[in-house]
PDB file of N, CA and C in Angstrom:
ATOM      1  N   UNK A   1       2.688 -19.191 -26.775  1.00  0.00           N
ATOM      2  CA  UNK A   1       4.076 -19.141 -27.210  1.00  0.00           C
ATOM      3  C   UNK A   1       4.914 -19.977 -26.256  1.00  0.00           C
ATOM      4  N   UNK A   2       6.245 -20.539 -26.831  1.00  0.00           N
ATOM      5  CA  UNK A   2       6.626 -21.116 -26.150  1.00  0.00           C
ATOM      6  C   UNK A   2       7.789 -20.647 -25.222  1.00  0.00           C
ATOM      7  N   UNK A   3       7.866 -20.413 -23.775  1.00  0.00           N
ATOM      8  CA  UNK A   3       9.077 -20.139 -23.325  1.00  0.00           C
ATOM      9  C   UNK A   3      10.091 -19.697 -23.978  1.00  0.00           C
ATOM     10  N   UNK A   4      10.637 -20.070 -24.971  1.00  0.00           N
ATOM     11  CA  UNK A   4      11.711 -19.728 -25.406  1.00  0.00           C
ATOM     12  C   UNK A   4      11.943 -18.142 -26.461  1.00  0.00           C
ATOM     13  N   UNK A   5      10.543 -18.615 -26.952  1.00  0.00           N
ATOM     14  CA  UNK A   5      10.170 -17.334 -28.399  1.00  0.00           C
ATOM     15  C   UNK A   5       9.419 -16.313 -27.118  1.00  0.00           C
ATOM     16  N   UNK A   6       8.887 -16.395 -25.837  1.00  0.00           N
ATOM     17  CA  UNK A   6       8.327 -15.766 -24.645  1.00  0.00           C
ATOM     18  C   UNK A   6       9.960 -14.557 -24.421  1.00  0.00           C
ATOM     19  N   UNK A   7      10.816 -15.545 -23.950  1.00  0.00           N
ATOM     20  CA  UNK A   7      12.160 -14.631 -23.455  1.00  0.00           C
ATOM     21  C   UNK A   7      12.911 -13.880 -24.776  1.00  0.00           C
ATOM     22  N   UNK A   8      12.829 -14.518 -25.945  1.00  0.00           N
ATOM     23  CA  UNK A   8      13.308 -13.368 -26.918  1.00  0.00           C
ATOM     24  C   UNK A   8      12.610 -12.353 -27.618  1.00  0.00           C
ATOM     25  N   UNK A   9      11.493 -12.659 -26.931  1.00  0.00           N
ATOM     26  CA  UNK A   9       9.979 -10.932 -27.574  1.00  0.00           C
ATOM     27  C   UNK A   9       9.857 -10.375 -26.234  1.00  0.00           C
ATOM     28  N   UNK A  10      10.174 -11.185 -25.038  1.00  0.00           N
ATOM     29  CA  UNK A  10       9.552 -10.304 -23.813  1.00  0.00           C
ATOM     30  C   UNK A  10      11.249 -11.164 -22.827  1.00  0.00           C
ATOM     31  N   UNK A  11      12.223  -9.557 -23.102  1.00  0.00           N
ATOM     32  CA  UNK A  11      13.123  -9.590 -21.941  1.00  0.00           C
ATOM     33  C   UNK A  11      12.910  -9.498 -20.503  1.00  0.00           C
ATOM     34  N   UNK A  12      12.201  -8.764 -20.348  1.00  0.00           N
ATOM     35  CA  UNK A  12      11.203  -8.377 -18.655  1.00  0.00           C
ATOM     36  C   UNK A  12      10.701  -9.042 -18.210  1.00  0.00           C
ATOM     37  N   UNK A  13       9.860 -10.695 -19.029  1.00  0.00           N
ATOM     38  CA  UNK A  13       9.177 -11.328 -18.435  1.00  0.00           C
ATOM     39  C   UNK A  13       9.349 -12.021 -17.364  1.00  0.00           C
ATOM     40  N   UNK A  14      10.277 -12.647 -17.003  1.00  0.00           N
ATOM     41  CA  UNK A  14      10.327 -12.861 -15.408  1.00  0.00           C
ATOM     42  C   UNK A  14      10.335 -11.964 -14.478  1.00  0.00           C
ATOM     43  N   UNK A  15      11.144 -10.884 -14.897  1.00  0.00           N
ATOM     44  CA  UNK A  15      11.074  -9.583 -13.984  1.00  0.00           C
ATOM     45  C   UNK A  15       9.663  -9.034 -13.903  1.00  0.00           C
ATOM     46  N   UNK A  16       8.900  -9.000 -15.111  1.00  0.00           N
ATOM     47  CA  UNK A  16       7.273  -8.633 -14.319  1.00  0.00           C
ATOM     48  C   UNK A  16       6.762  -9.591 -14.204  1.00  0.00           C
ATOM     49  N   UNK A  17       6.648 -10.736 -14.253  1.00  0.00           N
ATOM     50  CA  UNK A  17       5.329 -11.613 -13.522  1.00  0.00           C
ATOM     51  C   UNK A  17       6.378 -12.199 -11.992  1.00  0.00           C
ATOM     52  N   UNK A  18       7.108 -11.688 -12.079  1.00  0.00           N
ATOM     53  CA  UNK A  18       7.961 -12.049 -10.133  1.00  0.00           C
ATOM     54  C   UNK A  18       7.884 -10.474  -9.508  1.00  0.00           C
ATOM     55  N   UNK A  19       7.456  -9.581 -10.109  1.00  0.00           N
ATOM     56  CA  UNK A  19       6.839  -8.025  -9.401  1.00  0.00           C
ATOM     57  C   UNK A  19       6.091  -8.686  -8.297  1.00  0.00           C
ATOM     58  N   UNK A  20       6.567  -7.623  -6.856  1.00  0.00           N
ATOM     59  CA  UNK A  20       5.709  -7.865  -5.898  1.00  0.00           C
ATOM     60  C   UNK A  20       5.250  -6.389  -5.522  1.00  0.00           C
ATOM     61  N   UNK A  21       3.696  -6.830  -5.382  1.00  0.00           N
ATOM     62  CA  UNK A  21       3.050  -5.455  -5.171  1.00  0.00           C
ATOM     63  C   UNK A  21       2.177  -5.430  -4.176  1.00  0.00           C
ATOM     64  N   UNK A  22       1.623  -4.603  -3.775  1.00  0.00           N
ATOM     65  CA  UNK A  22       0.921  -4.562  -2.405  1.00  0.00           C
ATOM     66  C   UNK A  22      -0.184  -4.810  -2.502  1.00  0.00           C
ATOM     67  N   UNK A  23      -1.215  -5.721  -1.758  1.00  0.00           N
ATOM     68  CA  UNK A  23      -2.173  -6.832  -1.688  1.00  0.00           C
ATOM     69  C   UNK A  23      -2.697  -5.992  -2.232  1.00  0.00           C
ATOM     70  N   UNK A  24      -3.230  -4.696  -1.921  1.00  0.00           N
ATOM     71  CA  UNK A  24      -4.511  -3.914  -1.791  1.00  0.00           C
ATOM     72  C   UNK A  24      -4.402  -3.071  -3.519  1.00  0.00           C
ATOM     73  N   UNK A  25      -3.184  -3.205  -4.205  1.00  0.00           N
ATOM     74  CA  UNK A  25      -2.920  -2.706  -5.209  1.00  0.00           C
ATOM     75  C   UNK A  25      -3.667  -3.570  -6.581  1.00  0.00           C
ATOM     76  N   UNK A  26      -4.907  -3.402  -7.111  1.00  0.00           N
ATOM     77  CA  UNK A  26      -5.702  -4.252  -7.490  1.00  0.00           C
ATOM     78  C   UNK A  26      -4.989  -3.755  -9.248  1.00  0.00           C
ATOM     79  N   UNK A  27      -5.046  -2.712  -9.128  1.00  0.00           N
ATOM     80  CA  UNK A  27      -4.278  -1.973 -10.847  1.00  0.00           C
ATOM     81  C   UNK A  27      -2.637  -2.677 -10.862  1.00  0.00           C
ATOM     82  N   UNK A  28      -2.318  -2.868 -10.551  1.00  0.00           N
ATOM     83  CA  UNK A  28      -1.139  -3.732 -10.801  1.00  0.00           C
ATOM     84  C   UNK A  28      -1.059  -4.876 -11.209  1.00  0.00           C
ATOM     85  N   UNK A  29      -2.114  -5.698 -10.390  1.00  0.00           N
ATOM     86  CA  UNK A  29      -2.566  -7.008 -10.419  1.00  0.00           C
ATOM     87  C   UNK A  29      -2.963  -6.993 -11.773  1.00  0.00           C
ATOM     88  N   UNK A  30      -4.405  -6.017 -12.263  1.00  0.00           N
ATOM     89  CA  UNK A  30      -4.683  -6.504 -13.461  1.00  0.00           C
ATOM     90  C   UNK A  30      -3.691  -6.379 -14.509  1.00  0.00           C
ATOM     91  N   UNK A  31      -3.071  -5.475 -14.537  1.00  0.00           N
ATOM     92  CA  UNK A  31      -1.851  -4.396 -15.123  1.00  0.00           C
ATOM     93  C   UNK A  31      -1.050  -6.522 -16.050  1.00  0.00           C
ATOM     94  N   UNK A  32      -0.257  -6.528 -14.663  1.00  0.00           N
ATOM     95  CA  UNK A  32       0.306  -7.916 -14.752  1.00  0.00           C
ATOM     96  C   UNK A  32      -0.342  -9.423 -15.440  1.00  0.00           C
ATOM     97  N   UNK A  33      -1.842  -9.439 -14.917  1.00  0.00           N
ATOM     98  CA  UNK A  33      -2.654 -10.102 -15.462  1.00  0.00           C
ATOM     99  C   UNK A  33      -3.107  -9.940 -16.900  1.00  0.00           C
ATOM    100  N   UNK A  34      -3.163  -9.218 -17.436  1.00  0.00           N
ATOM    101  CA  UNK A  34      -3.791  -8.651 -18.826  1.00  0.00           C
ATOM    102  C   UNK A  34      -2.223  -8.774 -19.824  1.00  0.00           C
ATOM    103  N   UNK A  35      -1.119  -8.566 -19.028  1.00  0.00           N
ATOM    104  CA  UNK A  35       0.563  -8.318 -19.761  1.00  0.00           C
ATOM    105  C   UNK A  35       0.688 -10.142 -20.153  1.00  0.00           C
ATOM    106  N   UNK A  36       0.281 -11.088 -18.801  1.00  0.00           N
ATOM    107  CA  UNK A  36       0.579 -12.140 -19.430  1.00  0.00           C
ATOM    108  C   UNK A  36      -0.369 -13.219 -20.272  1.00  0.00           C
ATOM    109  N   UNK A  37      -1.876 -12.688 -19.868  1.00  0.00           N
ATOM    110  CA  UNK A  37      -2.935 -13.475 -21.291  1.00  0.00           C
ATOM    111  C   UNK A  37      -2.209 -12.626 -22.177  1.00  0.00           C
ATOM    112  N   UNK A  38      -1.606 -11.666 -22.810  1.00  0.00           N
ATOM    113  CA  UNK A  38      -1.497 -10.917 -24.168  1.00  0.00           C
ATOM    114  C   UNK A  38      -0.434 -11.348 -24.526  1.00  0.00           C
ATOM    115  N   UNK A  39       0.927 -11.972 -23.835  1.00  0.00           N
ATOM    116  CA  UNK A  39       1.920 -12.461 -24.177  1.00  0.00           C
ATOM    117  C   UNK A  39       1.314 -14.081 -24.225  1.00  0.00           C
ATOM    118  N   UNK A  40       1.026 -14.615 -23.928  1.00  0.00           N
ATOM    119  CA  UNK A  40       0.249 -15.948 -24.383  1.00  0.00           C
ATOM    120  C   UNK A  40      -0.543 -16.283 -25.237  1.00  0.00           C
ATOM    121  N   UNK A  41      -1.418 -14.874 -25.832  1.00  0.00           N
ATOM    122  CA  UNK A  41      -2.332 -14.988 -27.098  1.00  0.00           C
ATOM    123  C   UNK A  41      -1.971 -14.756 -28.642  1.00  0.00           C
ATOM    124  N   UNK A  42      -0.503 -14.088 -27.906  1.00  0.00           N
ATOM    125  CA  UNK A  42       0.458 -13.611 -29.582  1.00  0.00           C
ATOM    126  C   UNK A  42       1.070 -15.144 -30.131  1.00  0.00           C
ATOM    127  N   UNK A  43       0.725 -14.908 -31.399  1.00  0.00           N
ATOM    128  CA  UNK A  43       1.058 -15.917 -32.591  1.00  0.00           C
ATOM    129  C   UNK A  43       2.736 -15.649 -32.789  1.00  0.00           C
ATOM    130  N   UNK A  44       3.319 -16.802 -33.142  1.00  0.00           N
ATOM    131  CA  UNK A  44       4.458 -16.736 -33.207  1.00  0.00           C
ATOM    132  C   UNK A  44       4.673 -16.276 -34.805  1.00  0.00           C
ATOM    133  N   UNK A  45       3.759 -16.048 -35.515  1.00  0.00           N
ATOM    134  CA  UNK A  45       3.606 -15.904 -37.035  1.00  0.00           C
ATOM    135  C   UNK A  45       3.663 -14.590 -37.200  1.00  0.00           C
ATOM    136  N   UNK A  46       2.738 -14.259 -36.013  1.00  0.00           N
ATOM    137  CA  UNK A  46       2.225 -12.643 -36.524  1.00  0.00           C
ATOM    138  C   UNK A  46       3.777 -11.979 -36.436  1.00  0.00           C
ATOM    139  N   UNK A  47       3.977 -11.124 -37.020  1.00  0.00           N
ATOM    140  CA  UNK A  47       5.069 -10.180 -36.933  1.00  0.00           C
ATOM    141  C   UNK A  47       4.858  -8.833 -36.369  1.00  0.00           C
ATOM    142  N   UNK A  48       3.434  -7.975 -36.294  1.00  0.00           N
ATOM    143  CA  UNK A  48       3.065  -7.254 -36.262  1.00  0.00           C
ATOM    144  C   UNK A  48       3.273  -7.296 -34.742  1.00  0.00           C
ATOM    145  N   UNK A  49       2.224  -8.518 -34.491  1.00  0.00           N
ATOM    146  CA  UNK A  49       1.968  -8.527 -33.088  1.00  0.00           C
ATOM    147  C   UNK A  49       3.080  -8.956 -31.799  1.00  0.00           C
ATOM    148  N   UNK A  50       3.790  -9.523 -32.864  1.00  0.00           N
ATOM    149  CA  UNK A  50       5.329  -9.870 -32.104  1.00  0.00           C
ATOM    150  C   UNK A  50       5.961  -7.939 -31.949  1.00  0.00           C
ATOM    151  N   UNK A  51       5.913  -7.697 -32.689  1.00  0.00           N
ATOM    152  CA  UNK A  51       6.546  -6.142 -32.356  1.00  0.00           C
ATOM    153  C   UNK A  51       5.980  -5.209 -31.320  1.00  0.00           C
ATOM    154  N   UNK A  52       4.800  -5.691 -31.176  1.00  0.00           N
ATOM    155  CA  UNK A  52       3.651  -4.984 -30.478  1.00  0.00           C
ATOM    156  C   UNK A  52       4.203  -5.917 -29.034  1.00  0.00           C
ATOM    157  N   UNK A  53       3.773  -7.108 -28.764  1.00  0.00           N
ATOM    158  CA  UNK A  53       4.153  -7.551 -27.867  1.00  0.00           C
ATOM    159  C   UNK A  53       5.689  -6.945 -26.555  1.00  0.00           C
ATOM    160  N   UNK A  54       6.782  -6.866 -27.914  1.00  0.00           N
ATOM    161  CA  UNK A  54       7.712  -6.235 -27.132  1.00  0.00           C
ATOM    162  C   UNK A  54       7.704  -4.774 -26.729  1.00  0.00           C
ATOM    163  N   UNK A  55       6.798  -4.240 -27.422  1.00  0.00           N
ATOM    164  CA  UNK A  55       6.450  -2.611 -26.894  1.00  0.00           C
ATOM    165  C   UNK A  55       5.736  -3.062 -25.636  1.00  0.00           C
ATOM    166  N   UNK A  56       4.891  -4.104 -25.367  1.00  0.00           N
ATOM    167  CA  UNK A  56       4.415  -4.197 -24.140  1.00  0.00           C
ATOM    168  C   UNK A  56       5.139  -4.329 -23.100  1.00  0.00           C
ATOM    169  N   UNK A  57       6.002  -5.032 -23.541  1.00  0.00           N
ATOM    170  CA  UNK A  57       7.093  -5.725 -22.162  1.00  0.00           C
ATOM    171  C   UNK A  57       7.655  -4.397 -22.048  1.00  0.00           C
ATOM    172  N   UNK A  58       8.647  -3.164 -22.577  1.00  0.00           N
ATOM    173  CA  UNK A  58       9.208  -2.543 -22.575  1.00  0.00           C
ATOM    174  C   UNK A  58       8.008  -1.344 -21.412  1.00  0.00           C
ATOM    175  N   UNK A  59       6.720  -1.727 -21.741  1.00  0.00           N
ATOM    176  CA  UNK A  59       5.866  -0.448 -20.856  1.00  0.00           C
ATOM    177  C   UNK A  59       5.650  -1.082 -19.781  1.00  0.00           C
ATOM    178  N   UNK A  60       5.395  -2.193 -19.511  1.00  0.00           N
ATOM    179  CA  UNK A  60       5.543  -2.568 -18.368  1.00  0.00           C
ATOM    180  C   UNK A  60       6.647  -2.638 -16.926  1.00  0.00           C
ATOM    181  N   UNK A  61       7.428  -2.888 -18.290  1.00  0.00           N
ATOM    182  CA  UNK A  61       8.830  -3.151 -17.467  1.00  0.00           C
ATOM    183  C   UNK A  61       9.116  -1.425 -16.547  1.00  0.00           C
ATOM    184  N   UNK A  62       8.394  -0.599 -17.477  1.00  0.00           N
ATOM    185  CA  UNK A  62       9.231   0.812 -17.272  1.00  0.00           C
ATOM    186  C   UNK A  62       8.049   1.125 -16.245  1.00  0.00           C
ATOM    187  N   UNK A  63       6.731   0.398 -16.237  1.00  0.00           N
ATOM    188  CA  UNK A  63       5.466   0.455 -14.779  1.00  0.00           C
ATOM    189  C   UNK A  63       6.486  -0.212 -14.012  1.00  0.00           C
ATOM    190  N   UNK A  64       6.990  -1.014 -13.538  1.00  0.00           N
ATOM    191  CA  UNK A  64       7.570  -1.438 -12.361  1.00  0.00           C
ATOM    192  C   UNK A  64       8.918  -0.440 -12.413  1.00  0.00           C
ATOM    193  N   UNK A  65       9.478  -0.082 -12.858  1.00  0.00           N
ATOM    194  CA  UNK A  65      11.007   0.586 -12.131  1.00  0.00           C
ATOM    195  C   UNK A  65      10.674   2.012 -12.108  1.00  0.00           C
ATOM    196  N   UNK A  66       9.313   2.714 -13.044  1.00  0.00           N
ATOM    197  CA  UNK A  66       9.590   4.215 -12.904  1.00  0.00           C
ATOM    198  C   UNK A  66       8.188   4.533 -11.938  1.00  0.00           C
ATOM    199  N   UNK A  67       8.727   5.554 -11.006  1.00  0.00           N
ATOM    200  CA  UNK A  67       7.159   5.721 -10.057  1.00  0.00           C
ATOM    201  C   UNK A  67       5.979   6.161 -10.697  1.00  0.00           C
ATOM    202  N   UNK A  68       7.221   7.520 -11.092  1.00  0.00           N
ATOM    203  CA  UNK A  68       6.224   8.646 -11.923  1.00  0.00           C
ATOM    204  C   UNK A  68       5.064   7.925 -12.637  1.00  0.00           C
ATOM    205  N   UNK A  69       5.906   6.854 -13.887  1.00  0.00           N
ATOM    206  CA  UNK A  69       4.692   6.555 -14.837  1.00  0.00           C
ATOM    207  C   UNK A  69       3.858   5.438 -14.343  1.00  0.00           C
ATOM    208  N   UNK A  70       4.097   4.886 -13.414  1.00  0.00           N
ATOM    209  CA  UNK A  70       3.301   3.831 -12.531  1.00  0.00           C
ATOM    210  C   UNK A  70       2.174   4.965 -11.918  1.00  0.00           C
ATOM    211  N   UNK A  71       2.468   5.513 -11.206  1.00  0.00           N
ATOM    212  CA  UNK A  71       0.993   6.696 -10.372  1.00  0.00           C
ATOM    213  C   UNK A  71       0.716   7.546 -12.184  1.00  0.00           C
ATOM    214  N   UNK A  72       1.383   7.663 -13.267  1.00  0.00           N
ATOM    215  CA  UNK A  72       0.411   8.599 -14.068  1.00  0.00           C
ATOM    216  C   UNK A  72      -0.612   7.046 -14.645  1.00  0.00           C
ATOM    217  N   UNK A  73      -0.101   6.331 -15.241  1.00  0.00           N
ATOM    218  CA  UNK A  73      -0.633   4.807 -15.834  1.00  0.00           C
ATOM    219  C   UNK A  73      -1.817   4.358 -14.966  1.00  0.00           C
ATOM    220  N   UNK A  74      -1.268   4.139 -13.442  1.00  0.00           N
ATOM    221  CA  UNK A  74      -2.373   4.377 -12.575  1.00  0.00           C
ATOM    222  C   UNK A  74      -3.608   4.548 -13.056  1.00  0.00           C
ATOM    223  N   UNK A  75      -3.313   5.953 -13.474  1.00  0.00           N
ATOM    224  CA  UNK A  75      -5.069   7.358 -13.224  1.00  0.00           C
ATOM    225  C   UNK A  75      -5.021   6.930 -14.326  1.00  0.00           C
ATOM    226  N   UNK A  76      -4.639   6.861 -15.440  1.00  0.00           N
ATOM    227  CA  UNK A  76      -5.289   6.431 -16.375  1.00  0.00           C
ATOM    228  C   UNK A  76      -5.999   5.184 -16.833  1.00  0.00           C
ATOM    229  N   UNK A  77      -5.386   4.302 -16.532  1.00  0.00           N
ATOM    230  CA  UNK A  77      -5.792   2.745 -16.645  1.00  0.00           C
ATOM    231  C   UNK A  77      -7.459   2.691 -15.866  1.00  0.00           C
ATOM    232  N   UNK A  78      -7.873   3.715 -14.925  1.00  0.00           N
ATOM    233  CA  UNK A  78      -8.655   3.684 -14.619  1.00  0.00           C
ATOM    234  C   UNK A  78      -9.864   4.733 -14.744  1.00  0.00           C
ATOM    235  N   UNK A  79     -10.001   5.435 -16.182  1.00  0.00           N
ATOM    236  CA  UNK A  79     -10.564   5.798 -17.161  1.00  0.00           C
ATOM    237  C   UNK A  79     -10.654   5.355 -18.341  1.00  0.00           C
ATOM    238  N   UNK A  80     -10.451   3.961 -18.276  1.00  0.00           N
ATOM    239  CA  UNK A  80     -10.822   2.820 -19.944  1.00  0.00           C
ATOM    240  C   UNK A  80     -12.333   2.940 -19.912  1.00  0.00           C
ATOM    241  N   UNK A  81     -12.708   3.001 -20.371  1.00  0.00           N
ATOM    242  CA  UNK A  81     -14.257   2.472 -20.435  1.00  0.00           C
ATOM    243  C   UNK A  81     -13.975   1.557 -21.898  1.00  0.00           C
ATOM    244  N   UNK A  82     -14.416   0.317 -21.742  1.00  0.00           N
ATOM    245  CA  UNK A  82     -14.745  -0.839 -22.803  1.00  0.00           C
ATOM    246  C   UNK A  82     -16.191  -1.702 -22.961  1.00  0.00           C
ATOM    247  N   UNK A  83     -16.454  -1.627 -24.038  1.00  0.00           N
ATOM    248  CA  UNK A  83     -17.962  -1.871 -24.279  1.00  0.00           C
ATOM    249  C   UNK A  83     -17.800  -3.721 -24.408  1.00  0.00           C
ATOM    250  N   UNK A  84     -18.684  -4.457 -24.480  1.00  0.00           N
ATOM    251  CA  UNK A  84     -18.924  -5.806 -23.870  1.00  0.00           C
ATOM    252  C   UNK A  84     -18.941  -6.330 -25.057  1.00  0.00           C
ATOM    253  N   UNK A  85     -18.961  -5.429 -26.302  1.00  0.00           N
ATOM    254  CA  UNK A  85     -19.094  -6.475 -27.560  1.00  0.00           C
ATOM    255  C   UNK A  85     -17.750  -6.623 -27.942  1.00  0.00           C
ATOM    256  N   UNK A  86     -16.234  -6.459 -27.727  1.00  0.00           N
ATOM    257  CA  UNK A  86     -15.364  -5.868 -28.309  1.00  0.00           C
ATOM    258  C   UNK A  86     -14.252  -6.962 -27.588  1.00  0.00           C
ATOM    259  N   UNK A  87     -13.152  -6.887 -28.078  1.00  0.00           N
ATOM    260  CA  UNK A  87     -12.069  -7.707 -27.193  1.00  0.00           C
ATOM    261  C   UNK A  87     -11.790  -7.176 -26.406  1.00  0.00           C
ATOM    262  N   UNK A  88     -11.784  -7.234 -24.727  1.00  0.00           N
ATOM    263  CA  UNK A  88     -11.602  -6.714 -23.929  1.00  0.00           C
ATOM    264  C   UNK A  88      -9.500  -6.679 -23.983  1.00  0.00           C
ATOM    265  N   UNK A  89      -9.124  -7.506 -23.894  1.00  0.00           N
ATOM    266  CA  UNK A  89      -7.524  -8.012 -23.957  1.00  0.00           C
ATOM    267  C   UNK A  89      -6.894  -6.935 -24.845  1.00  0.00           C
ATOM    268  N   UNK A  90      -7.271  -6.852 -26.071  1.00  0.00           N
ATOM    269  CA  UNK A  90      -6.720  -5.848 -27.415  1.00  0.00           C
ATOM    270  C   UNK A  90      -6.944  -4.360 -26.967  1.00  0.00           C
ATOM    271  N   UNK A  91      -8.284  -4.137 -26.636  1.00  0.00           N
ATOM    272  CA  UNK A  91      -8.779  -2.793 -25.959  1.00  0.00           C
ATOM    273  C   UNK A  91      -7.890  -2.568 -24.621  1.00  0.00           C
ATOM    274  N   UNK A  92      -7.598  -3.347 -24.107  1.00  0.00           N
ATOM    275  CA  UNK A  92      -6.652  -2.895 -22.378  1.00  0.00           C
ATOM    276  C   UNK A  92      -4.896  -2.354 -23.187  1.00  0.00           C
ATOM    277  N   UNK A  93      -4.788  -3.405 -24.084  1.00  0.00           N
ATOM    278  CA  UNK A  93      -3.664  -3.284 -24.658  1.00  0.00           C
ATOM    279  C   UNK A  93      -3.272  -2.222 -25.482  1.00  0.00           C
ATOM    280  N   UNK A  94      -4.065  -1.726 -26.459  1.00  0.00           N
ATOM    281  CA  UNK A  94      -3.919  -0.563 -27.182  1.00  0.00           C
ATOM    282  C   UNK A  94      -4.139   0.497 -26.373  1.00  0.00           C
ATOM    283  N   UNK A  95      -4.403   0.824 -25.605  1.00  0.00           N
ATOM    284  CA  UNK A  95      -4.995   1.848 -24.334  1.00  0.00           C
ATOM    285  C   UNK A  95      -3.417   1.879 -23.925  1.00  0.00           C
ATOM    286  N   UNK A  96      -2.831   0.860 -23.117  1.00  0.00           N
ATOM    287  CA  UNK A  96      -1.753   1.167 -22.290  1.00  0.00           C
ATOM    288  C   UNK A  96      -0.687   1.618 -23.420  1.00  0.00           C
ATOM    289  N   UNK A  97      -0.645   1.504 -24.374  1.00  0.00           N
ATOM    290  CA  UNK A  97       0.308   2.024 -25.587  1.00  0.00           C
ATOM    291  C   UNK A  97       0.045   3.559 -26.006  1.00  0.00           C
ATOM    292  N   UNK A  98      -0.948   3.504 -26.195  1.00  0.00           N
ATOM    293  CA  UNK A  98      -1.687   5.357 -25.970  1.00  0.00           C
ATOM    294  C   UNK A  98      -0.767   5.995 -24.713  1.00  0.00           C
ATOM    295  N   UNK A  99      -1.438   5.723 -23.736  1.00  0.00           N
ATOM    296  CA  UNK A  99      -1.033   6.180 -22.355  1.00  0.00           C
ATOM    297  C   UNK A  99       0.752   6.540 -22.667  1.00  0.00           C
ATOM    298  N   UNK A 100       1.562   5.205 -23.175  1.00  0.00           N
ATOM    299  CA  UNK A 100       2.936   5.329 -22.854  1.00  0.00           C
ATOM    300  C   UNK A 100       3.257   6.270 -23.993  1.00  0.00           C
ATOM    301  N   UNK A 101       2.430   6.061 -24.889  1.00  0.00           N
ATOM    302  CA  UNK A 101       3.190   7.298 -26.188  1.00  0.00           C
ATOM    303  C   UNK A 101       2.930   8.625 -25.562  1.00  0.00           C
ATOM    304  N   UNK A 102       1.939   8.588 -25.289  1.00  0.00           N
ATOM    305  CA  UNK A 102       1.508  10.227 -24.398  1.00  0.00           C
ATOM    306  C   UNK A 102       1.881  10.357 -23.115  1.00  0.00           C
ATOM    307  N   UNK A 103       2.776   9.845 -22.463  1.00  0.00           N
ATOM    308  CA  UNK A 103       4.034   9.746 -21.311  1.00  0.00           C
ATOM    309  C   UNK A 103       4.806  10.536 -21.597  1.00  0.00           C
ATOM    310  N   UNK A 104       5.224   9.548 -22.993  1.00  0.00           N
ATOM    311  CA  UNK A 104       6.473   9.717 -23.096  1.00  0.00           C
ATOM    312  C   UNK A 104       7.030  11.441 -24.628  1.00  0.00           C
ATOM    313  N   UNK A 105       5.783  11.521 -24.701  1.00  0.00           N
ATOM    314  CA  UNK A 105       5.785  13.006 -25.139  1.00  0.00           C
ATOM    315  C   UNK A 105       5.751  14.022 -24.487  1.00  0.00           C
ATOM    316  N   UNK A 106       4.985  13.989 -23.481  1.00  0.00           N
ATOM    317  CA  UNK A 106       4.854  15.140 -22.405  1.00  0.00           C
ATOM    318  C   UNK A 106       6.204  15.118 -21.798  1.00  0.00           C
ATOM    319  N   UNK A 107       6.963  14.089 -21.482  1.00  0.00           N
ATOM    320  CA  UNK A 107       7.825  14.083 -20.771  1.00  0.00           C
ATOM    321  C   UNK A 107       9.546  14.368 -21.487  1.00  0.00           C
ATOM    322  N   UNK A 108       9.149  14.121 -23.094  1.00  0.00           N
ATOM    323  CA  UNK A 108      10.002  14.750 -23.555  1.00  0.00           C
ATOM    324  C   UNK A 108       9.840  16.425 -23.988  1.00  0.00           C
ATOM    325  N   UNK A 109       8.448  16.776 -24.161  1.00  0.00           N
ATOM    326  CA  UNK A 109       8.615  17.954 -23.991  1.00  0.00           C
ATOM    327  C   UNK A 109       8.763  18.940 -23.458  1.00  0.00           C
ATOM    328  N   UNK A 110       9.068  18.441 -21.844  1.00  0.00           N
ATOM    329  CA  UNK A 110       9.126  19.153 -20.703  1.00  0.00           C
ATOM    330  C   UNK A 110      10.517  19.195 -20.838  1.00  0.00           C
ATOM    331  N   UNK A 111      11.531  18.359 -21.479  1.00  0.00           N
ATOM    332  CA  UNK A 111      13.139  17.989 -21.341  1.00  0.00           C
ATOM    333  C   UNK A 111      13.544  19.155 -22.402  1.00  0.00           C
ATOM    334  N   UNK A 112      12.831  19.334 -23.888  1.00  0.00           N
ATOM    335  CA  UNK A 112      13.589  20.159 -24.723  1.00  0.00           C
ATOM    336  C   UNK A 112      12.851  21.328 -24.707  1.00  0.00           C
ATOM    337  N   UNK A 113      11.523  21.971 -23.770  1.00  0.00           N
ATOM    338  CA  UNK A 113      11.324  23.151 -23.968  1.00  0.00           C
ATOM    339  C   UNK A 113      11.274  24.078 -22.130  1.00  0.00           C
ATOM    340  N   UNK A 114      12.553  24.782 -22.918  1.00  0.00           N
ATOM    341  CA  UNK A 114      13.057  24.870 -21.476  1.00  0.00           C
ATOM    342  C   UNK A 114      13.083  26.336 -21.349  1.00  0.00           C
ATOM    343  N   UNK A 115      13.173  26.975 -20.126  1.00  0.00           N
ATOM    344  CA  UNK A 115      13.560  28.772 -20.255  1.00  0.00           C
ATOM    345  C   UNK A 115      14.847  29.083 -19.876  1.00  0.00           C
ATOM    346  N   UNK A 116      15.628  29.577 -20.475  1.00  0.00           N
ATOM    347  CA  UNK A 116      17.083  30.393 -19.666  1.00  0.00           C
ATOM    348  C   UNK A 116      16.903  31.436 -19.395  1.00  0.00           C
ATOM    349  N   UNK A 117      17.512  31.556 -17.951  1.00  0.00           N
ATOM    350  CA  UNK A 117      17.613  31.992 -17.048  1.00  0.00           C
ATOM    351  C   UNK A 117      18.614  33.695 -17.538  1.00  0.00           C
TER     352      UNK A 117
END
């Protein structure tokens, strides 16, 4: 994609590939690495995958500013298991979308089920 159709599907993108993270932090690295082959492999045609794309930027973006889901994304990202016949890129990608939908449920259901006091 070109730069331009890059910044209007992915607002974050300079803000995550200029993330600085700590040498020894190897899940970040790939995290970042895998965010920008997948923003480079999306078709400017697809529509699907253009929508998908910006759900990526939006989970990423929210791995660099929120801790919480950076250490939960973490532990998870590192229970993928992916088999060798399969797209590795699509498989990392649909995984981290799992993860953020199931974030972001737990974390709303901790907000509306509440006890009074």
């Amino acid at each position: 994609m070109s730069k331009d159709i890059i910044l209007n599907y992915c607002p974050n993108y300079n803000k995550i590939i200029n993330f600085e993270f700590f040498e020894s932090d190897y899940v970040s690295e790939k995290l970042i690495s895998f965010y920008q082959d997948y923003v480079a492999s999306v078709q400017k045609n697809d529509l699907e995958e253009l929508k998908k794309v910006t759900k990526v930027d939006t989970i990423v973006s929210k791995y660099i500013d929120d801790y919480l889901f950076r250490k939960e994304m973490k532990k998870e990202l590192l229970t993928i298991k992916v088999r060798r016949s399969v797209n590795v890129l699509k498989v990392i990608i649909d995984n981290i979308i799992k993860i953020f939908d199931r974030y972001e449920e737990g974390v709303t259901r901790n907000i509306f089920i509440s006890k009074w006091i």
